[in-house]
PDB file of N, CA and C in Angstrom:
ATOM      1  N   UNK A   1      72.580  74.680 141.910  1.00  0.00           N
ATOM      2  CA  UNK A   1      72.376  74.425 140.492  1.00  0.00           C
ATOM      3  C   UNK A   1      73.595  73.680 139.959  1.00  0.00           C
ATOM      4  N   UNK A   2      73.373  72.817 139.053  1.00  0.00           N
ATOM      5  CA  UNK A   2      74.507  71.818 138.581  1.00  0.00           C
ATOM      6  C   UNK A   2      74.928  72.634 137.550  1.00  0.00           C
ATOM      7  N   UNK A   3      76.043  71.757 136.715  1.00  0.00           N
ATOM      8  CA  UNK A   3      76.995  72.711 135.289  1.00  0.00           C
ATOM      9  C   UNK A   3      76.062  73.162 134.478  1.00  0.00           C
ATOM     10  N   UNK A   4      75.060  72.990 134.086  1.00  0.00           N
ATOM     11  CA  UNK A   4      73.639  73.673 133.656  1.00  0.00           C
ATOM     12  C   UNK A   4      72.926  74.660 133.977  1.00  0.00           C
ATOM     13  N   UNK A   5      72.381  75.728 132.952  1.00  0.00           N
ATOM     14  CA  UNK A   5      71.619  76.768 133.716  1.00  0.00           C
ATOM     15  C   UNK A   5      70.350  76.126 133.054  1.00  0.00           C
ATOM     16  N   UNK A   6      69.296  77.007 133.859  1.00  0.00           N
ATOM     17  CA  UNK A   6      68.140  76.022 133.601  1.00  0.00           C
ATOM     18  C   UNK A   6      67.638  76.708 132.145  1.00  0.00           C
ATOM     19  N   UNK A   7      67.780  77.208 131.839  1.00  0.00           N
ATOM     20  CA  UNK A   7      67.880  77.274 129.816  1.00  0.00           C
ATOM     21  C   UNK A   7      68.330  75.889 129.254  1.00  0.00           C
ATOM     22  N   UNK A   8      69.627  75.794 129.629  1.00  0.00           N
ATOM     23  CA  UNK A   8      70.239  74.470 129.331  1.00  0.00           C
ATOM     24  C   UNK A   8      69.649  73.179 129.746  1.00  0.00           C
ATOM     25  N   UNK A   9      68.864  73.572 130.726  1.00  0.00           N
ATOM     26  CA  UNK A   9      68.789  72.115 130.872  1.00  0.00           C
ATOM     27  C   UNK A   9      67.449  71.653 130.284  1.00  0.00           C
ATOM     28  N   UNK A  10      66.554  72.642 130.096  1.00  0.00           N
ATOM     29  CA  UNK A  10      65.722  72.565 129.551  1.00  0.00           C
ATOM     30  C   UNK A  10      65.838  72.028 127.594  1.00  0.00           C
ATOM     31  N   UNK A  11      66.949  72.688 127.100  1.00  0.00           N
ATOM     32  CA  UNK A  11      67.372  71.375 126.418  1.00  0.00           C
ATOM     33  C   UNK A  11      68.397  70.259 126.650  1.00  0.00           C
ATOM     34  N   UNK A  12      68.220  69.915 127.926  1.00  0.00           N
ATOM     35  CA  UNK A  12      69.385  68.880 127.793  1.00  0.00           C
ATOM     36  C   UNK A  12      68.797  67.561 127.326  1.00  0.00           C
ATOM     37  N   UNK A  13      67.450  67.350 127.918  1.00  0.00           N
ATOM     38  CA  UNK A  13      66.631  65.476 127.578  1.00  0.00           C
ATOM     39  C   UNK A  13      66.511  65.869 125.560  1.00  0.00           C
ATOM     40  N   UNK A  14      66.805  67.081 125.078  1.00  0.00           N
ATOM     41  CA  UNK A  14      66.807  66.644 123.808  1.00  0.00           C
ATOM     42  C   UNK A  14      67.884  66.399 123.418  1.00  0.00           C
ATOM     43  N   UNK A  15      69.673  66.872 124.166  1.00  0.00           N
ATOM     44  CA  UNK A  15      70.623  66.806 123.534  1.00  0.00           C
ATOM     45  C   UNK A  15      71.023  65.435 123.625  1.00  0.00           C
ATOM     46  N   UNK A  16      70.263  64.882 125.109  1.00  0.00           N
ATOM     47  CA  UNK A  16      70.854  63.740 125.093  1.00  0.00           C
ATOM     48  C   UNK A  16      70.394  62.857 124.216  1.00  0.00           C
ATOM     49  N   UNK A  17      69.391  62.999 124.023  1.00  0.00           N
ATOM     50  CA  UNK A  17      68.585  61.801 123.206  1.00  0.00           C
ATOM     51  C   UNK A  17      69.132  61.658 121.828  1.00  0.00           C
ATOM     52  N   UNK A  18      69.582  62.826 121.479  1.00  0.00           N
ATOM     53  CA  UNK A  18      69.792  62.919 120.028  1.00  0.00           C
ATOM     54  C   UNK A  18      71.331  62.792 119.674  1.00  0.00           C
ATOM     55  N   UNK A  19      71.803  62.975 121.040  1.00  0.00           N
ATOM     56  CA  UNK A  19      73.599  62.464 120.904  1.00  0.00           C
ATOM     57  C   UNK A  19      73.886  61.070 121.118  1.00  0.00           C
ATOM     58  N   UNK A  20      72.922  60.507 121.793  1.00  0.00           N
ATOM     59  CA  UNK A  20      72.938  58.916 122.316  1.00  0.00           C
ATOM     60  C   UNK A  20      72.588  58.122 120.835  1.00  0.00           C
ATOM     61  N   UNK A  21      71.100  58.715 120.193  1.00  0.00           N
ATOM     62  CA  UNK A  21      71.220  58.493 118.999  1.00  0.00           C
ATOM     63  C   UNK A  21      72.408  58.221 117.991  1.00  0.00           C
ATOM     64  N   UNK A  22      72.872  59.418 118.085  1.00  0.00           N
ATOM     65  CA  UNK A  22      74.033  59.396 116.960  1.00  0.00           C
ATOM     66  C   UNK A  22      75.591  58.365 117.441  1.00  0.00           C
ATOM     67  N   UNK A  23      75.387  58.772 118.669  1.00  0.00           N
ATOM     68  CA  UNK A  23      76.653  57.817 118.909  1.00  0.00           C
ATOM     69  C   UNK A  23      76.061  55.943 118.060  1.00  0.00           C
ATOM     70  N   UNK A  24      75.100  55.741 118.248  1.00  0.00           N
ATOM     71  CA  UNK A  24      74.823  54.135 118.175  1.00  0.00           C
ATOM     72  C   UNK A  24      74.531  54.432 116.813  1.00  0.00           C
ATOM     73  N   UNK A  25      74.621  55.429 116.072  1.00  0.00           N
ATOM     74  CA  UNK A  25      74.596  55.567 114.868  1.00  0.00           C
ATOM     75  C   UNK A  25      76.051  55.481 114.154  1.00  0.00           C
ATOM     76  N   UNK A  26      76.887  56.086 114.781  1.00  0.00           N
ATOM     77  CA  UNK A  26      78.256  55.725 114.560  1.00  0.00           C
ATOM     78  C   UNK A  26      78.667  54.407 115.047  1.00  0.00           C
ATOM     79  N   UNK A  27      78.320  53.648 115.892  1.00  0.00           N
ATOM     80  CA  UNK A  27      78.636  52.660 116.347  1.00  0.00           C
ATOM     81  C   UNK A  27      78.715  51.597 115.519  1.00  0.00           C
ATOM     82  N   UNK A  28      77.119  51.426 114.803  1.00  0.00           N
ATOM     83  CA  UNK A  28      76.911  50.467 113.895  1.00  0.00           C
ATOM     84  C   UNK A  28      77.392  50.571 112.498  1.00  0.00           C
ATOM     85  N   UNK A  29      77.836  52.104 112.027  1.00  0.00           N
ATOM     86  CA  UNK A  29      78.794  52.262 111.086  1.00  0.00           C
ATOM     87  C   UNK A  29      80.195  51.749 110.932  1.00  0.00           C
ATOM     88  N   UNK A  30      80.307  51.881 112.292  1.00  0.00           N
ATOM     89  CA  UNK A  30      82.066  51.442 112.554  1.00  0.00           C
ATOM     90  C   UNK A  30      82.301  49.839 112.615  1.00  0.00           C
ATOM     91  N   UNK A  31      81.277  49.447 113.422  1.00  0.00           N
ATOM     92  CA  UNK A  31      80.646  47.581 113.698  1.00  0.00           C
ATOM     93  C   UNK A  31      80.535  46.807 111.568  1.00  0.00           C
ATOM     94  N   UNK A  32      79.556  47.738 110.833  1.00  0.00           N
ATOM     95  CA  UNK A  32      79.502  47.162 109.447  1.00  0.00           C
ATOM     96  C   UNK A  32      79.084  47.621 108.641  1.00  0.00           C
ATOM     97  N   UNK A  33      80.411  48.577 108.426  1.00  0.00           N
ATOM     98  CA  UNK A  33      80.462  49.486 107.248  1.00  0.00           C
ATOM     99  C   UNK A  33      81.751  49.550 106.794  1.00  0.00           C
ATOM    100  N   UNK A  34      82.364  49.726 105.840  1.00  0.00           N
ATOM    101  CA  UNK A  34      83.454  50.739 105.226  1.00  0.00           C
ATOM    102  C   UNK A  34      83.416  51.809 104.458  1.00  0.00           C
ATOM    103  N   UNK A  35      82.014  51.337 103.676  1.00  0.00           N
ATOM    104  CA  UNK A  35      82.103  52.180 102.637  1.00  0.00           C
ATOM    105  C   UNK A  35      81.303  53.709 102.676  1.00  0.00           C
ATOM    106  N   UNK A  36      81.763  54.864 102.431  1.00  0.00           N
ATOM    107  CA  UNK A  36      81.682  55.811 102.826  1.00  0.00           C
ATOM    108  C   UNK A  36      81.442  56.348 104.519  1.00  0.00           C
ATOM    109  N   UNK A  37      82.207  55.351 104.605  1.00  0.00           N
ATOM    110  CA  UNK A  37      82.259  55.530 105.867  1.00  0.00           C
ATOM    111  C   UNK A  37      82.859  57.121 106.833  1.00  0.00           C
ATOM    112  N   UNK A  38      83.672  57.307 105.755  1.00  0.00           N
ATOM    113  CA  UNK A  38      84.146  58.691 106.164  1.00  0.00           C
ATOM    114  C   UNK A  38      83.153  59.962 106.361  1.00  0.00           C
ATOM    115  N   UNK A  39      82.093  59.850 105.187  1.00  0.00           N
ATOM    116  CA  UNK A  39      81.357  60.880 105.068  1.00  0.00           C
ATOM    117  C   UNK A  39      80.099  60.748 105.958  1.00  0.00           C
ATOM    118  N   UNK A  40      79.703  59.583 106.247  1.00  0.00           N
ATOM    119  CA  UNK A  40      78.495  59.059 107.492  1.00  0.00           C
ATOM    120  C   UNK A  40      79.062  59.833 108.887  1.00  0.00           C
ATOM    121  N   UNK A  41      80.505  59.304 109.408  1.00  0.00           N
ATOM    122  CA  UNK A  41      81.258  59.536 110.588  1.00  0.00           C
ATOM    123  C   UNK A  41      81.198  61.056 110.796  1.00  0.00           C
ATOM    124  N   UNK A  42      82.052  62.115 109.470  1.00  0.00           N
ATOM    125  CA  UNK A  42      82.046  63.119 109.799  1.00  0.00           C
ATOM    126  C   UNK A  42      80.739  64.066 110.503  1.00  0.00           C
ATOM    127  N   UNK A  43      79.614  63.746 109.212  1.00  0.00           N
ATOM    128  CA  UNK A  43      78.506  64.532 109.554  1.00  0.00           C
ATOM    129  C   UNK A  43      77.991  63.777 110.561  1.00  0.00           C
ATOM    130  N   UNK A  44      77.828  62.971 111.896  1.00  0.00           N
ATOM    131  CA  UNK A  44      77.812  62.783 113.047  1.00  0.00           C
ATOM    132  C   UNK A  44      78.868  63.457 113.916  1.00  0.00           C
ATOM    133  N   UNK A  45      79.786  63.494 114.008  1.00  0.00           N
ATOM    134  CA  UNK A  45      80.530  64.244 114.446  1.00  0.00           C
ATOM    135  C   UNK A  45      80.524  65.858 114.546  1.00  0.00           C
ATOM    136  N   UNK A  46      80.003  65.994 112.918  1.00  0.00           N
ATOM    137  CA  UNK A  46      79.651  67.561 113.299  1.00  0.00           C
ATOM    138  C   UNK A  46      78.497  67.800 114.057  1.00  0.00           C
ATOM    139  N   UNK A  47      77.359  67.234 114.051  1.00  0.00           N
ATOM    140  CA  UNK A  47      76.351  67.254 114.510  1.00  0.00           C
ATOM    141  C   UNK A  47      76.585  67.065 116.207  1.00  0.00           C
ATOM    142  N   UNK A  48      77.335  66.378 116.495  1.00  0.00           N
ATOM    143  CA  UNK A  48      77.852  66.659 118.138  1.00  0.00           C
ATOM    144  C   UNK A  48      78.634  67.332 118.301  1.00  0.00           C
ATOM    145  N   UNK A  49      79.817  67.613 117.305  1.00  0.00           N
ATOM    146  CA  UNK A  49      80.140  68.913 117.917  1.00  0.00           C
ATOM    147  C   UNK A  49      79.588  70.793 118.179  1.00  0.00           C
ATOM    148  N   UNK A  50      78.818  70.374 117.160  1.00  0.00           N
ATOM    149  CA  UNK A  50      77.755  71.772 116.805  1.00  0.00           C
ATOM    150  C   UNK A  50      76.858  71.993 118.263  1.00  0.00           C
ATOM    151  N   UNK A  51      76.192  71.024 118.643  1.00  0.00           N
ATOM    152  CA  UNK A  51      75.264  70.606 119.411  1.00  0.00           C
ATOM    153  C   UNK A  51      76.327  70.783 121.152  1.00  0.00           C
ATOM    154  N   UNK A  52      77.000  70.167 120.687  1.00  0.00           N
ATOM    155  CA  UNK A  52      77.712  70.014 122.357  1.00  0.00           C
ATOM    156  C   UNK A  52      78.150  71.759 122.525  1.00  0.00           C
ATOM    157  N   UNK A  53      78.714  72.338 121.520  1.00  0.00           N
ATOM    158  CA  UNK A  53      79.481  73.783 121.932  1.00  0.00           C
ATOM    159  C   UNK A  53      78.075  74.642 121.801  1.00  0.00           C
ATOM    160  N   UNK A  54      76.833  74.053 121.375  1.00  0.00           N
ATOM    161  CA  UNK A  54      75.658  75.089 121.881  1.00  0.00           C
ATOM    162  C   UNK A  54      75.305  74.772 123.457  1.00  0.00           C
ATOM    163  N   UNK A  55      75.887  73.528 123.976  1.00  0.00           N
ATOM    164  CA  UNK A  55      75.415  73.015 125.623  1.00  0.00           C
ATOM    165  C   UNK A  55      76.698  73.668 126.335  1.00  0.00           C
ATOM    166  N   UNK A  56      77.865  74.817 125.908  1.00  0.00           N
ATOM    167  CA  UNK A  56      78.459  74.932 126.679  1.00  0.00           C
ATOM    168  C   UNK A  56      79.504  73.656 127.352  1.00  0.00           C
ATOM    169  N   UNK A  57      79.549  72.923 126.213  1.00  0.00           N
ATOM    170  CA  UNK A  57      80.346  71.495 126.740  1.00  0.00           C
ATOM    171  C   UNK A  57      81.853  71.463 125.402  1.00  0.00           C
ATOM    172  N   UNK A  58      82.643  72.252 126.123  1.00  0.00           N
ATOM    173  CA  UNK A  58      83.749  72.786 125.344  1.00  0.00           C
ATOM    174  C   UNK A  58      84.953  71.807 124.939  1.00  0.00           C
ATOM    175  N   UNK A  59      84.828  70.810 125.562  1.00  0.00           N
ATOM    176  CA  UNK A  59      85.651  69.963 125.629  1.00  0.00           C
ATOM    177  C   UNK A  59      85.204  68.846 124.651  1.00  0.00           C
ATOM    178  N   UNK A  60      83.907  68.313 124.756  1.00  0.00           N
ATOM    179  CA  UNK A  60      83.378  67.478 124.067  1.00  0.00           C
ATOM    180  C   UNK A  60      83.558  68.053 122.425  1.00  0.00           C
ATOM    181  N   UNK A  61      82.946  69.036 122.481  1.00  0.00           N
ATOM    182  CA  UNK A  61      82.803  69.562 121.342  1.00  0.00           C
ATOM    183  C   UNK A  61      84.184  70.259 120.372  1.00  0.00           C
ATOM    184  N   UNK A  62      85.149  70.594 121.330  1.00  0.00           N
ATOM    185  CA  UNK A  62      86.696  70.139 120.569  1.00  0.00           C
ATOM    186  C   UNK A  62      86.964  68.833 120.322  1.00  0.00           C
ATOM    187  N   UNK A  63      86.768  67.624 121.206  1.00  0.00           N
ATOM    188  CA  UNK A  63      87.066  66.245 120.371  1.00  0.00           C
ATOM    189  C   UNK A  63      86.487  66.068 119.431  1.00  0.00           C
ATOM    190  N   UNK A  64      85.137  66.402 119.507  1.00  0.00           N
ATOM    191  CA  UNK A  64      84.372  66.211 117.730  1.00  0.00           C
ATOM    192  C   UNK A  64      84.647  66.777 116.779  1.00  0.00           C
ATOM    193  N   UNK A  65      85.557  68.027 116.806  1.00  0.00           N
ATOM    194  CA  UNK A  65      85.709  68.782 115.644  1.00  0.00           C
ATOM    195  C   UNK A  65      87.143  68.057 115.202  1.00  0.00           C
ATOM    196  N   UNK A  66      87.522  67.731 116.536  1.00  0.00           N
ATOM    197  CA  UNK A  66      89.403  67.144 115.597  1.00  0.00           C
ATOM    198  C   UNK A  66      88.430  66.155 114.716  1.00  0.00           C
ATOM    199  N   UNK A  67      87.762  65.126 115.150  1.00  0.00           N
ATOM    200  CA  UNK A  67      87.667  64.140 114.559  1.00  0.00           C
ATOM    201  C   UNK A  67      86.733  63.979 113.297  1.00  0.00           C
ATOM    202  N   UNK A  68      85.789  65.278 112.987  1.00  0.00           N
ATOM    203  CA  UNK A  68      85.277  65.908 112.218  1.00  0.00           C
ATOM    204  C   UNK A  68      86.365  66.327 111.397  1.00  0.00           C
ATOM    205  N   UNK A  69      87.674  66.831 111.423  1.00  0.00           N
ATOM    206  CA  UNK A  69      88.560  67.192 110.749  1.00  0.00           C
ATOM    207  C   UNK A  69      89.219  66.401 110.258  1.00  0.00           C
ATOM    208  N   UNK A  70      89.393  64.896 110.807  1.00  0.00           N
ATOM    209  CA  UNK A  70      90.342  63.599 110.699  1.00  0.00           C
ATOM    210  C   UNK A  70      88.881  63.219 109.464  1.00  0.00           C
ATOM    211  N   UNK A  71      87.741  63.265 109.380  1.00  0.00           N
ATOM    212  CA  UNK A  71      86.873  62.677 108.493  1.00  0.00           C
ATOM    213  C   UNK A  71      87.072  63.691 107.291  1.00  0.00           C
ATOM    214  N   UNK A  72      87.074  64.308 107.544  1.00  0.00           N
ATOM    215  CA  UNK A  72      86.941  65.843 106.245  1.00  0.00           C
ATOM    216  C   UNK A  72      88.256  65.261 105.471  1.00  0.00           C
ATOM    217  N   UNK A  73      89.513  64.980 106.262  1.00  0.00           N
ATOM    218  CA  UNK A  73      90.904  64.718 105.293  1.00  0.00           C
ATOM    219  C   UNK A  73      90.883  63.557 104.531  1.00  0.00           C
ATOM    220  N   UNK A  74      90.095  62.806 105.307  1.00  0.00           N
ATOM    221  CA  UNK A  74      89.854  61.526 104.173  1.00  0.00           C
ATOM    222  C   UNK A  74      88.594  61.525 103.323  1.00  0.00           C
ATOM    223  N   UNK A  75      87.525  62.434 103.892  1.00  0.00           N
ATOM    224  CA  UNK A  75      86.830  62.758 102.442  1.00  0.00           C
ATOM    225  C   UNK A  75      87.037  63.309 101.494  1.00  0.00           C
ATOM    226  N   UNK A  76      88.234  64.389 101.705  1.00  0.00           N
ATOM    227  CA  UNK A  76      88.498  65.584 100.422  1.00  0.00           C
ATOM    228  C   UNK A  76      89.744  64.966  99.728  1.00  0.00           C
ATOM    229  N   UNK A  77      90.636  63.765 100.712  1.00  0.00           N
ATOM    230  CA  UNK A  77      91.636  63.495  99.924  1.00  0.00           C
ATOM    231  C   UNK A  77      91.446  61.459  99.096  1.00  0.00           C
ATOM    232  N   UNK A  78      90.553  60.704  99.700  1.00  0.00           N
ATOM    233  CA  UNK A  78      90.125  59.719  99.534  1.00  0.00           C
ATOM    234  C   UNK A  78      88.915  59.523  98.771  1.00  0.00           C
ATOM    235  N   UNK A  79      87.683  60.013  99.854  1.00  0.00           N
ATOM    236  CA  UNK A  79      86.373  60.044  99.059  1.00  0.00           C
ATOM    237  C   UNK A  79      86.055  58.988 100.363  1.00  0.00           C
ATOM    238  N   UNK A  80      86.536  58.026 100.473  1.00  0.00           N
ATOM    239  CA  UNK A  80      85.721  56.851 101.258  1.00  0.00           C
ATOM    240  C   UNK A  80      86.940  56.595 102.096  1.00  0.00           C
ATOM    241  N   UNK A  81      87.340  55.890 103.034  1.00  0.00           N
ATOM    242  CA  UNK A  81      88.047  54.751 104.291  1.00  0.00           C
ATOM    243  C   UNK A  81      87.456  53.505 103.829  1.00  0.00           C
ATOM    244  N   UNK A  82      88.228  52.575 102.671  1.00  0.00           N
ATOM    245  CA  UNK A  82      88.127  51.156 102.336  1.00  0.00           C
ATOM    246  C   UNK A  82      88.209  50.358 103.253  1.00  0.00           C
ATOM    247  N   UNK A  83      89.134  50.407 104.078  1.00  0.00           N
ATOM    248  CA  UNK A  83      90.081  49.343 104.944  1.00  0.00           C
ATOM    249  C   UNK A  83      90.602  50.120 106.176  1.00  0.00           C
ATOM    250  N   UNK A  84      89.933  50.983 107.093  1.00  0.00           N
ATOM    251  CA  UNK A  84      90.375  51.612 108.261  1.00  0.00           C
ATOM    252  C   UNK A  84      91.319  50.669 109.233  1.00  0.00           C
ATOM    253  N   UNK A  85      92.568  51.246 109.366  1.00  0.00           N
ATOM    254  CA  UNK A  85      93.128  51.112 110.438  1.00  0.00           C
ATOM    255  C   UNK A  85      92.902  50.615 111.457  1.00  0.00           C
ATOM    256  N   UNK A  86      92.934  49.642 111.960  1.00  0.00           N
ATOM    257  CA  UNK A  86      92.328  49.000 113.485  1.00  0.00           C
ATOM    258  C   UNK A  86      93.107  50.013 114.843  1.00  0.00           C
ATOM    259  N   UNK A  87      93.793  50.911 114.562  1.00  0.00           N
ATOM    260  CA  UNK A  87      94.363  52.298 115.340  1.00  0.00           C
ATOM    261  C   UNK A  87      93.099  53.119 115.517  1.00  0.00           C
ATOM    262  N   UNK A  88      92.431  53.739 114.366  1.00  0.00           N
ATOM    263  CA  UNK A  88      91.009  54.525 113.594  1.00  0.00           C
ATOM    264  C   UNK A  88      90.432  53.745 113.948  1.00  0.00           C
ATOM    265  N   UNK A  89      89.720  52.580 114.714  1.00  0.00           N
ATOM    266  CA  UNK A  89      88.490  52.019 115.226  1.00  0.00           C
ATOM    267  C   UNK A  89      89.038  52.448 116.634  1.00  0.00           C
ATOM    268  N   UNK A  90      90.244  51.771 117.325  1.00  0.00           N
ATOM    269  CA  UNK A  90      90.147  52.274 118.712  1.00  0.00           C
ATOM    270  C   UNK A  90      90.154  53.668 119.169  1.00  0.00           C
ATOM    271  N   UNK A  91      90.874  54.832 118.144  1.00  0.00           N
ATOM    272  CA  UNK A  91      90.643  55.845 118.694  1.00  0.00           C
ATOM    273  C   UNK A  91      89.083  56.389 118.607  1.00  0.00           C
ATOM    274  N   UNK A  92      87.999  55.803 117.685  1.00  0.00           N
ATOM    275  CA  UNK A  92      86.867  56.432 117.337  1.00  0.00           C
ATOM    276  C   UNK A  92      85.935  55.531 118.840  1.00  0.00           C
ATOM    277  N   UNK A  93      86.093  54.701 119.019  1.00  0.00           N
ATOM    278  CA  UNK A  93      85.850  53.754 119.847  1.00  0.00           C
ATOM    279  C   UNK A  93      86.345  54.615 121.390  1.00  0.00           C
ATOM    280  N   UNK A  94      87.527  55.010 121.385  1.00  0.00           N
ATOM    281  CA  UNK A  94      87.771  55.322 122.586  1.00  0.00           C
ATOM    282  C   UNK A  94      87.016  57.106 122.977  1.00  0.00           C
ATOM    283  N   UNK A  95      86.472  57.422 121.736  1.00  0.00           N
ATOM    284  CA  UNK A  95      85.813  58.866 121.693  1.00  0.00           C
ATOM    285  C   UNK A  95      84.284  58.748 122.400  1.00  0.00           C
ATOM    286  N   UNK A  96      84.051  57.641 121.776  1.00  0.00           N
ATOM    287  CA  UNK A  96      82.399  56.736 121.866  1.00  0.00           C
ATOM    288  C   UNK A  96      82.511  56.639 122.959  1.00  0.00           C
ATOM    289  N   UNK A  97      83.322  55.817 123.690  1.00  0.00           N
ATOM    290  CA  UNK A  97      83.324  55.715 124.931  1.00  0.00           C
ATOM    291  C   UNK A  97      83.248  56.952 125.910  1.00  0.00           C
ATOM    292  N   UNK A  98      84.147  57.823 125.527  1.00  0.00           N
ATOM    293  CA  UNK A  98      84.116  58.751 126.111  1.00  0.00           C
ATOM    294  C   UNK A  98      82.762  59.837 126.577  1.00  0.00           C
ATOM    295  N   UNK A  99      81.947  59.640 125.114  1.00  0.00           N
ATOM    296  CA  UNK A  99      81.201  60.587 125.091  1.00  0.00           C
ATOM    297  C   UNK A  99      79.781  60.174 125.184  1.00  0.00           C
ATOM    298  N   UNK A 100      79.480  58.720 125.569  1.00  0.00           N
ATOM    299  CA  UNK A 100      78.829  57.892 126.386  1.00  0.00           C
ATOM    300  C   UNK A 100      78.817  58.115 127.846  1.00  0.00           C
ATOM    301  N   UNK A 101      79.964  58.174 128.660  1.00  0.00           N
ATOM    302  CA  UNK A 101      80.241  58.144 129.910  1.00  0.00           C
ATOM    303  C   UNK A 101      79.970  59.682 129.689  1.00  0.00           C
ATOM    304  N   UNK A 102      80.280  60.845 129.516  1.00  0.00           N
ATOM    305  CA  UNK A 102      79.794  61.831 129.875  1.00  0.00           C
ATOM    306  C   UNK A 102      77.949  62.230 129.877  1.00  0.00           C
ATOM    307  N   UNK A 103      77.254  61.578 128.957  1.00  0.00           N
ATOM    308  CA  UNK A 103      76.272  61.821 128.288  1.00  0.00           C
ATOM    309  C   UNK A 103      75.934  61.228 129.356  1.00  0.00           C
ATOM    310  N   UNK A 104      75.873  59.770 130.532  1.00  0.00           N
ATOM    311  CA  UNK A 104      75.082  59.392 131.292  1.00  0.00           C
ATOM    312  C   UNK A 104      75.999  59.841 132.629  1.00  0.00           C
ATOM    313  N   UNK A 105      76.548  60.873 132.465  1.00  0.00           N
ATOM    314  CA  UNK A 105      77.088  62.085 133.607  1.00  0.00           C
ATOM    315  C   UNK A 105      75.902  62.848 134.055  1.00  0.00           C
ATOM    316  N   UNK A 106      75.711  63.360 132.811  1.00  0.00           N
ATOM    317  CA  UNK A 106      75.106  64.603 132.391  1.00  0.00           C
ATOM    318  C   UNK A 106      73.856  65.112 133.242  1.00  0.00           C
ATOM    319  N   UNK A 107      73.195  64.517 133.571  1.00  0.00           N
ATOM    320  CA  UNK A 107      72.018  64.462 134.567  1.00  0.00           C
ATOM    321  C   UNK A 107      72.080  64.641 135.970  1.00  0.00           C
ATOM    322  N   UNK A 108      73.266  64.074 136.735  1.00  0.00           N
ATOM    323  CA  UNK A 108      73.441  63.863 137.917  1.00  0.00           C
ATOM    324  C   UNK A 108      73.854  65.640 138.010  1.00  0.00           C
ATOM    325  N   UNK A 109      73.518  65.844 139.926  1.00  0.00           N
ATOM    326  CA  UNK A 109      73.710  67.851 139.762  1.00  0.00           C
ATOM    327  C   UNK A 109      74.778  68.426 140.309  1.00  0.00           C
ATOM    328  N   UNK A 110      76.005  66.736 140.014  1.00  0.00           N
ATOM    329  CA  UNK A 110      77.529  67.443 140.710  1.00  0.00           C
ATOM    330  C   UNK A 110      77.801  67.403 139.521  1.00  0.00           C
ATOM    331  N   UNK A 111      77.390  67.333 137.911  1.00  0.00           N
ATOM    332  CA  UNK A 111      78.016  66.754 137.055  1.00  0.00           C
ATOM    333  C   UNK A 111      79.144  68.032 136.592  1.00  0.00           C
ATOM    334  N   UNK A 112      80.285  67.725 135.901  1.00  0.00           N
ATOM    335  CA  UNK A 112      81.325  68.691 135.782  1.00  0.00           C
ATOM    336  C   UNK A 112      82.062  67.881 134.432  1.00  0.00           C
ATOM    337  N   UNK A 113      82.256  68.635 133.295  1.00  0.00           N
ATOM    338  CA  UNK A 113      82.432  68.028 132.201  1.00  0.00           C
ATOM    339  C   UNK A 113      83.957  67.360 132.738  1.00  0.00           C
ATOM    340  N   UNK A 114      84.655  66.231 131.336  1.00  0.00           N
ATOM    341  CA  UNK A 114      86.067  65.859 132.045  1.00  0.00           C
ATOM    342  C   UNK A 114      86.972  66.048 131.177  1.00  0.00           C
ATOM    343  N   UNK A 115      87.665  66.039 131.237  1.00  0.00           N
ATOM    344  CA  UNK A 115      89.181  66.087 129.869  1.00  0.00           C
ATOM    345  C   UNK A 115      88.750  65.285 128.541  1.00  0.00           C
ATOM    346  N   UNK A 116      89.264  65.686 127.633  1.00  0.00           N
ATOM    347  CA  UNK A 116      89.036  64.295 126.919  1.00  0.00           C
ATOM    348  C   UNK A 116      90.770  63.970 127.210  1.00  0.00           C
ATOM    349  N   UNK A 117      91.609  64.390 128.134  1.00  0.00           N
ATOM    350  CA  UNK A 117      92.896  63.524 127.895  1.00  0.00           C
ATOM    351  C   UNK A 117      92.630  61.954 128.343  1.00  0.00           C
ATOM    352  N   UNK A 118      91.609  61.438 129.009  1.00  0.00           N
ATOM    353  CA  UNK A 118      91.253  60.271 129.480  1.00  0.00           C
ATOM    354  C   UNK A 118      91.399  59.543 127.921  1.00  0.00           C
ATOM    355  N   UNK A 119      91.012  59.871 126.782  1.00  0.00           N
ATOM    356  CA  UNK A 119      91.234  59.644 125.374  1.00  0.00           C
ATOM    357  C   UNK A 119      92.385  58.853 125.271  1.00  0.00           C
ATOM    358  N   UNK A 120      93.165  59.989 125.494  1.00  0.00           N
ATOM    359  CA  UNK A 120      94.949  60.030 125.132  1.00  0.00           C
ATOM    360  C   UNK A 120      95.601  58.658 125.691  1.00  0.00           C
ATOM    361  N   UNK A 121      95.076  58.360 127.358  1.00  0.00           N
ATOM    362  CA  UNK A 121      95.460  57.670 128.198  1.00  0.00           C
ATOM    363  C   UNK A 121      95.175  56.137 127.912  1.00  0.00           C
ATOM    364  N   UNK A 122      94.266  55.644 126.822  1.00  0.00           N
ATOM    365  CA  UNK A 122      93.784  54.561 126.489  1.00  0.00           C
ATOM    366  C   UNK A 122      94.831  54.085 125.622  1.00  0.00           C
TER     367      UNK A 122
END
């Protein structure tokens, strides 16, 4: 049996679908948007992190909450991200990435979640 019990895996073709979703949902936010951009980002973020720490994917689902937390500080202290940082696209970018490459992990039955320090290393 792979990192999945078969409970889990029995939702996994929905987690994926609906995290693959959201990532290209953040994607095209980040591609042409600014405006409220903070508050779009977060509640995607929570929504994978909520979702990933119900799949037992502990790691994933701590990067989403920092970055769920990095959206919350600029919603409660900004309201919106006018003019994001081209730093704040690559690190959100380098999360995307990340959580892309795990998501088409996810299926195969050696799969074994990975650090997010691969993040850090970019």
């Amino acid at each position: 049996m792979g990192y999945f019990d078969a409970d889990m895996e029995d939702m996994l073709d929905i987690y994926l679908l609906e995290t693959n979703q959201l990532l290209e949902q953040a994607d095209e936010i980040m591609l042409n948007s600014c405006v409220l951009f903070s508050k779009r980002i977060f509640r995607i973020m929570h929504t994978i992190k909520s979702s990933s720490a119900m799949m037992g994917l502990q790691e994933l689902s701590s990067m989403a909450h920092k970055l769920e937390d990095l959206f919350a500080y600029y919603r409660e202290n900004f309201g919106k991200i006018e003019k994001p940082e081209p730093e704040l696209f690559d690190l959100l970018f380098a999360a995307s990435d990340y959580i892309e490459t795990e998501l088409g992990d996810m299926e195969n039955e050696d799969y074994r979640p990975r650090s997010t320090a691969v993040i850090e290393e970019r």
